[in-house]
Protein backbone atom coordinates (compact mmCIF):
# COMPACT_ATOMS: atom_id res chain seq x y z
CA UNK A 1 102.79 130.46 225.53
CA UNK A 2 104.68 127.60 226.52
CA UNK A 3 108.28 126.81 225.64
CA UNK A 4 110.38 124.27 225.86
CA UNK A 5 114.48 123.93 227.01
CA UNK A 6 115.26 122.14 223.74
CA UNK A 7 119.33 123.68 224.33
CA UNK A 8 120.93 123.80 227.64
CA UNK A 9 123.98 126.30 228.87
CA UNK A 10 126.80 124.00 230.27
CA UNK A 11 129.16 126.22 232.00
CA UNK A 12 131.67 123.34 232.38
CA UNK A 13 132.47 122.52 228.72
CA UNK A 14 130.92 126.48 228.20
CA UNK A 15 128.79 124.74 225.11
CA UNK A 16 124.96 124.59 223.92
CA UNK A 17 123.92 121.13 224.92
CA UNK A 18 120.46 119.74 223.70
CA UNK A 19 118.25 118.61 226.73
CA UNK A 20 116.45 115.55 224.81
CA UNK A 21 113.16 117.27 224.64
CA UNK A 22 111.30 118.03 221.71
CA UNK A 23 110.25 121.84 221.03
CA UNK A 24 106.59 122.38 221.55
CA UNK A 25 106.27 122.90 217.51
CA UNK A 26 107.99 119.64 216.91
CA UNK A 27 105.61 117.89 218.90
CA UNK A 28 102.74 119.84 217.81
CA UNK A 29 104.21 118.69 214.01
CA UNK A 30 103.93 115.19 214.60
CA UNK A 31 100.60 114.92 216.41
CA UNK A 32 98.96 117.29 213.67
CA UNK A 33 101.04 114.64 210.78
CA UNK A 34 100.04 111.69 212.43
CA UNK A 35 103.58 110.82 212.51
CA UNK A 36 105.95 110.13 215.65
CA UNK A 37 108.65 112.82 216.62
CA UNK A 38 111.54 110.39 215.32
CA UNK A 39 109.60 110.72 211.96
CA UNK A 40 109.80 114.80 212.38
CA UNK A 41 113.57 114.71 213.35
CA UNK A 42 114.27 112.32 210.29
CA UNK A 43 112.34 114.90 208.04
CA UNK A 44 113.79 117.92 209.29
CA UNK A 45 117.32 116.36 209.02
CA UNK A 46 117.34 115.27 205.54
CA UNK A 47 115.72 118.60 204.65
CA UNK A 48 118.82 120.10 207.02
CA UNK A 49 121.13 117.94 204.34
CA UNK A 50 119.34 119.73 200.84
CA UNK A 51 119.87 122.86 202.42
CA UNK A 52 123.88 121.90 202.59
CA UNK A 53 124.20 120.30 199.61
CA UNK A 54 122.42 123.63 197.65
CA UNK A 55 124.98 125.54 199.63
CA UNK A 56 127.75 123.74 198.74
CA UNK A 57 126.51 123.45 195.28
CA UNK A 58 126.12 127.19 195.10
CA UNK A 59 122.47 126.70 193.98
CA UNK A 60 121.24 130.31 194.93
CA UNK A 61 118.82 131.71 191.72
CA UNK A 62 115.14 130.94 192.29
CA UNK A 63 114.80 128.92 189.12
CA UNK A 64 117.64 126.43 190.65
CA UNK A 65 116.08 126.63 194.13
CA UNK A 66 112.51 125.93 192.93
CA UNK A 67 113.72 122.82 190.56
CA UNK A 68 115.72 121.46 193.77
CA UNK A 69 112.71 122.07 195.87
CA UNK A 70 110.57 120.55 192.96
CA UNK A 71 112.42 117.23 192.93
CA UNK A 72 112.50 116.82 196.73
CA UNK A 73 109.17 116.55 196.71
CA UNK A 74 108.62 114.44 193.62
CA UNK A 75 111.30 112.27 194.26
CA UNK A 76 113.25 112.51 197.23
CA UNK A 77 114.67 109.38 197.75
CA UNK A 78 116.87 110.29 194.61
CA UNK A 79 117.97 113.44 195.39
CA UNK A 80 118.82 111.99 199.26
CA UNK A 81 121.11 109.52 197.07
CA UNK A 82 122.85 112.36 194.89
CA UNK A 83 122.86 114.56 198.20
CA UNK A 84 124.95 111.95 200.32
CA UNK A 85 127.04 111.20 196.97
CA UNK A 86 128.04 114.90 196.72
CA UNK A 87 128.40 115.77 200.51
CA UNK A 88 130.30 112.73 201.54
CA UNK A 89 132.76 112.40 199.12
């Protein structure tokens, strides 16, 4: 198996810092998506930002965490708006 250093110790600031290179499954992602890494990063972050907004929102039965899911994927760019609205103010 091969792994990657996405997060690097520095002893300095004593913090997590990322090294700039994508995990193996990110890349792996992309090249099976047909899609470039930014693409994957952009994805995983707005996903990232559902999971917030849900969390803020309180959303925790399976009903309202299947009809949140539901609308991401029917239409996301919508729910990205509402998303943003709610988590930044």
């Amino acid at each position: 198996m091969v792994l990657n250093n996405v997060y690097q110790w520095n002893p300095k600031t004593d913090t997590l810092e990322e090294t700039g290179v994508p995990s193996v499954l990110k890349q792996k992602l992309a090249r099976i998506q047909g899609i470039t890494q930014k693409e994957v990063d952009t994805e995983i972050y707005k996903r990232k930002r559902v999971l917030d907004y849900m969390v803020k929102n309180n959303i925790t039965r399976i009903d309202e965490v299947g009809k949140v899911f539901s609308r991401y994927y029917s239409d996301t760019d919508d729910l990205i708006k509402e998303v943003d609205e709610v988590l930044n103010g």
